[in-house]
Protein backbone atom coordinates (compact mmCIF):
# COMPACT_ATOMS: atom_id res chain seq x y z
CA UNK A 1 26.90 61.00 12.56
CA UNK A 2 28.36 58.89 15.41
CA UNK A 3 31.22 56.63 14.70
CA UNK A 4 30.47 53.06 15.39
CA UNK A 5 32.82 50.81 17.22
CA UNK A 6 33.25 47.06 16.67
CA UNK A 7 34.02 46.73 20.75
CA UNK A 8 31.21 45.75 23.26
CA UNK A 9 30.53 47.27 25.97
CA UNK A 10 32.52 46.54 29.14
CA UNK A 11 30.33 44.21 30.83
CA UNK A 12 30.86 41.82 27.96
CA UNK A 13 33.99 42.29 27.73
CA UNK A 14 34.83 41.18 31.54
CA UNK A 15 32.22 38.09 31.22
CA UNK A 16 34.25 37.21 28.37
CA UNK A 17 37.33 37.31 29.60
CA UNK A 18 36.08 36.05 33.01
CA UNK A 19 34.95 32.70 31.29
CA UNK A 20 38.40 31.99 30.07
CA UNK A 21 40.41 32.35 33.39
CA UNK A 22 37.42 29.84 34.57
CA UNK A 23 37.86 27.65 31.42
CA UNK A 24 41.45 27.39 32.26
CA UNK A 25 41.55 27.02 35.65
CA UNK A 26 38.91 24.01 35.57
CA UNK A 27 41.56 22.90 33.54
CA UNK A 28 44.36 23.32 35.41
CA UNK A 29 41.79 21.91 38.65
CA UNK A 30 40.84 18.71 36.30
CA UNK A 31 44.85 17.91 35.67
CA UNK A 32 46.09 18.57 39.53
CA UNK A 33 43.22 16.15 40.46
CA UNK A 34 44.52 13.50 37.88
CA UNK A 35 47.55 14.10 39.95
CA UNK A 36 46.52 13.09 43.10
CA UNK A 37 46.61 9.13 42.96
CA UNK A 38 50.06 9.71 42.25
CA UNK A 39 50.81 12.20 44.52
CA UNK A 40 49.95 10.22 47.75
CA UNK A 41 51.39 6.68 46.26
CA UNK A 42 54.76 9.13 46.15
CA UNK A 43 53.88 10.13 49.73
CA UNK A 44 53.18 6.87 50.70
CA UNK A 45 56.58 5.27 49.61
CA UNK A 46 58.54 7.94 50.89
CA UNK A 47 57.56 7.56 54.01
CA UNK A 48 57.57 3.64 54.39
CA UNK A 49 60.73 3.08 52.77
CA UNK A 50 62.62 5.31 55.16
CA UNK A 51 60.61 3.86 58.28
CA UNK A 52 61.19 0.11 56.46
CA UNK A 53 65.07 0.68 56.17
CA UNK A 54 65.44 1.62 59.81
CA UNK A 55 63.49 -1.69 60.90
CA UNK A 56 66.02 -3.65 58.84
CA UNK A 57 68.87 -1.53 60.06
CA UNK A 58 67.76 -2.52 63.64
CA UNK A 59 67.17 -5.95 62.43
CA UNK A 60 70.61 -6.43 61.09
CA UNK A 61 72.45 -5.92 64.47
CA UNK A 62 69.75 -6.89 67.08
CA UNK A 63 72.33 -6.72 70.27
CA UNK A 64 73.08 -2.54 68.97
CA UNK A 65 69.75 -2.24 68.74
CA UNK A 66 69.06 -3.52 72.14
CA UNK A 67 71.70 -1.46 73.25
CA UNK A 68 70.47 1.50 72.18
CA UNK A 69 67.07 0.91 73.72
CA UNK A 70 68.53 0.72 77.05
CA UNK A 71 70.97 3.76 76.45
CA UNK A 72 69.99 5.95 74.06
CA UNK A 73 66.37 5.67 73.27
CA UNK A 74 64.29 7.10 76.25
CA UNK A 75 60.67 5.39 75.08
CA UNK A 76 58.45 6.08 78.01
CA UNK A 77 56.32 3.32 80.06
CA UNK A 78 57.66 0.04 78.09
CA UNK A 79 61.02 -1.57 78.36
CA UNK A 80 63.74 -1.22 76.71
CA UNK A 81 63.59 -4.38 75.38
CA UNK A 82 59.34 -4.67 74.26
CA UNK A 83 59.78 -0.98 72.88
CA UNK A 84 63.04 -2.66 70.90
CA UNK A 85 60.82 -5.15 69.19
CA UNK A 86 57.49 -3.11 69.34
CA UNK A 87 59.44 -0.59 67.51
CA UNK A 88 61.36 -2.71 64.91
CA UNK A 89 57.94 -4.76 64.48
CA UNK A 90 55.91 -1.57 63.43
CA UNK A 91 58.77 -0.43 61.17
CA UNK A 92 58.96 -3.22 59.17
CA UNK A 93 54.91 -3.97 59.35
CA UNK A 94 53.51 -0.52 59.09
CA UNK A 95 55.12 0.63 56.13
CA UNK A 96 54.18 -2.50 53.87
CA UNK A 97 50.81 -1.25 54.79
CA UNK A 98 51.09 2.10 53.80
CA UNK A 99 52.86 1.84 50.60
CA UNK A 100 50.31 -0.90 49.62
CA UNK A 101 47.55 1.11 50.59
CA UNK A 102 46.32 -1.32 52.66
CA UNK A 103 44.49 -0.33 55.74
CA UNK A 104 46.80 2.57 55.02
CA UNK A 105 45.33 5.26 57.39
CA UNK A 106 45.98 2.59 60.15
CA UNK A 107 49.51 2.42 58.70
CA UNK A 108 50.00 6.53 58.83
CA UNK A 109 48.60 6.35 62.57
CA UNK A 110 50.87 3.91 63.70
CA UNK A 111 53.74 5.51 61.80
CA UNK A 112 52.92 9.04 63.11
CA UNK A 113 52.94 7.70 66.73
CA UNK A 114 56.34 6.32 66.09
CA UNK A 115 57.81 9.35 64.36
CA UNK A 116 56.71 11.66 67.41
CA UNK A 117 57.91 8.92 70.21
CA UNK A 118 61.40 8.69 68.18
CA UNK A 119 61.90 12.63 68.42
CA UNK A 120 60.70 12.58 72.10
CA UNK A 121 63.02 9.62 73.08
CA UNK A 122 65.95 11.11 72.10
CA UNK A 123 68.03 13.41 74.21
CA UNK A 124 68.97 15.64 71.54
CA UNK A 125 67.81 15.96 68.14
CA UNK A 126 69.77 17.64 64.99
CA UNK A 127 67.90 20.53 63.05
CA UNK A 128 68.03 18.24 60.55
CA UNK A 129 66.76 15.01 61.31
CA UNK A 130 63.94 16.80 63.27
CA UNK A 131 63.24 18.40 60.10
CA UNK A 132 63.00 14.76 58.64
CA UNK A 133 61.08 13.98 61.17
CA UNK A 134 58.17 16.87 60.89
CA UNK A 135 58.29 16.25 56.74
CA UNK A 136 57.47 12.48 57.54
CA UNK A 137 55.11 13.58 60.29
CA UNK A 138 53.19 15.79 57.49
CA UNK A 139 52.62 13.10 54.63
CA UNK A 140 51.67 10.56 57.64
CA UNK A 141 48.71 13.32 58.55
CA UNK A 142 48.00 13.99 54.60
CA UNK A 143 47.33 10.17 54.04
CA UNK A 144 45.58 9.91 57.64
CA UNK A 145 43.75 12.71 57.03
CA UNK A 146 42.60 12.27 53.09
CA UNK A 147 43.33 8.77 52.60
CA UNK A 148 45.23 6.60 50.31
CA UNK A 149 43.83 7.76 47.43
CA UNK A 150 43.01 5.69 44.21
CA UNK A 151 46.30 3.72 43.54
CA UNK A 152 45.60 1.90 46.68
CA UNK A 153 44.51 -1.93 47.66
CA UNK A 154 41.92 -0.46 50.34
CA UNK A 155 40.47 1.38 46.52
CA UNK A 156 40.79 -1.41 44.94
CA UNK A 157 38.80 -3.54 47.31
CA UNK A 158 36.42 -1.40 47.68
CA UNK A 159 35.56 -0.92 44.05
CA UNK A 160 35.74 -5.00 43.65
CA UNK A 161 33.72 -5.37 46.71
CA UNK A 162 31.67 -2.40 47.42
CA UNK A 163 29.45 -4.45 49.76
CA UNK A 164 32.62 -4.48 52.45
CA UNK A 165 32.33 -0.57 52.96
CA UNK A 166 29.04 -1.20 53.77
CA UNK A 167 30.40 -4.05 56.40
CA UNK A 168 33.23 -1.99 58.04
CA UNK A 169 30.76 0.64 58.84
């Protein structure tokens, strides 16, 4: 007489198994999602907070800040002294929008254009800062790109007021 075995056959065995990986990594998929309001609010601050801190910087000695303008910075087409407030305007505007969330993508554009006219103004660039430079330049095109996400005033507007989506469009 044959023996009998408890174990299925292979087939079952592999759908089995096959709907626990997917059981798990739904899971895993379901609690990196619930990360991603967080995420891009961490993005977000990042980025205004060291764009925010050089506005004030320029701020607190506006005749260096000229001066570097004229000497230093190379901007191209504007003056020295319109790219000097241009530039300290849209680092001290821009990044309250982002980190709010509030027209946020608007913020990132305006922050990216900033962050590549910075590197090409200067002469010479550390590795280092122009590292800085491309990590800030990534998060700006993450939240340009996907948005603010949830923890945002533009989400929170738009869930209050659905009927201005429909408006902007």
């Amino acid at each position: 007489m044959p023996t009998v075995s408890n174990t299925p056959p292979a087939p079952v065995l592999a759908k089995g198994w096959g709907r626990r990986v997917l059981g798990l990594w739904r899971g895993l998929h379901a609690r990196l999602d619930s990360l991603q309001p967080v995420a891009a609010l961490l993005a977000r601050a990042y980025v205004a907070e060291a764009f925010f801190k050089s506005g004030l910087t320029k701020l607190r000695d506006w005749d260096t800040t000229l001066a570097l303008f004229q000497e230093e910075y190379k901007v191209p087409l504007v003056p020295p002294d319109v790219a000097a407030v241009m530039g300290t305007g849209g680092e001290l505007v821009l990044p309250v929008l982002l980190v709010l969330g509030l027209g946020g993508r608007l913020g990132a554009l305006g922050l990216s254009v900033m962050n590549v006219v910075a590197v090409l103004s200067l002469a010479e660039i550390a590795p280092a800062a122009l590292q800085q430079h491309i990590t800030w330049g990534v998060l700006l095109a993450g939240v340009a790109i996907f948005g603010n996400g949830r923890w945002s005033l533009d989400a929170w507007l738009l869930q209050r007021w659905p009927a201005l989506l429909s408006r902007l469009r």
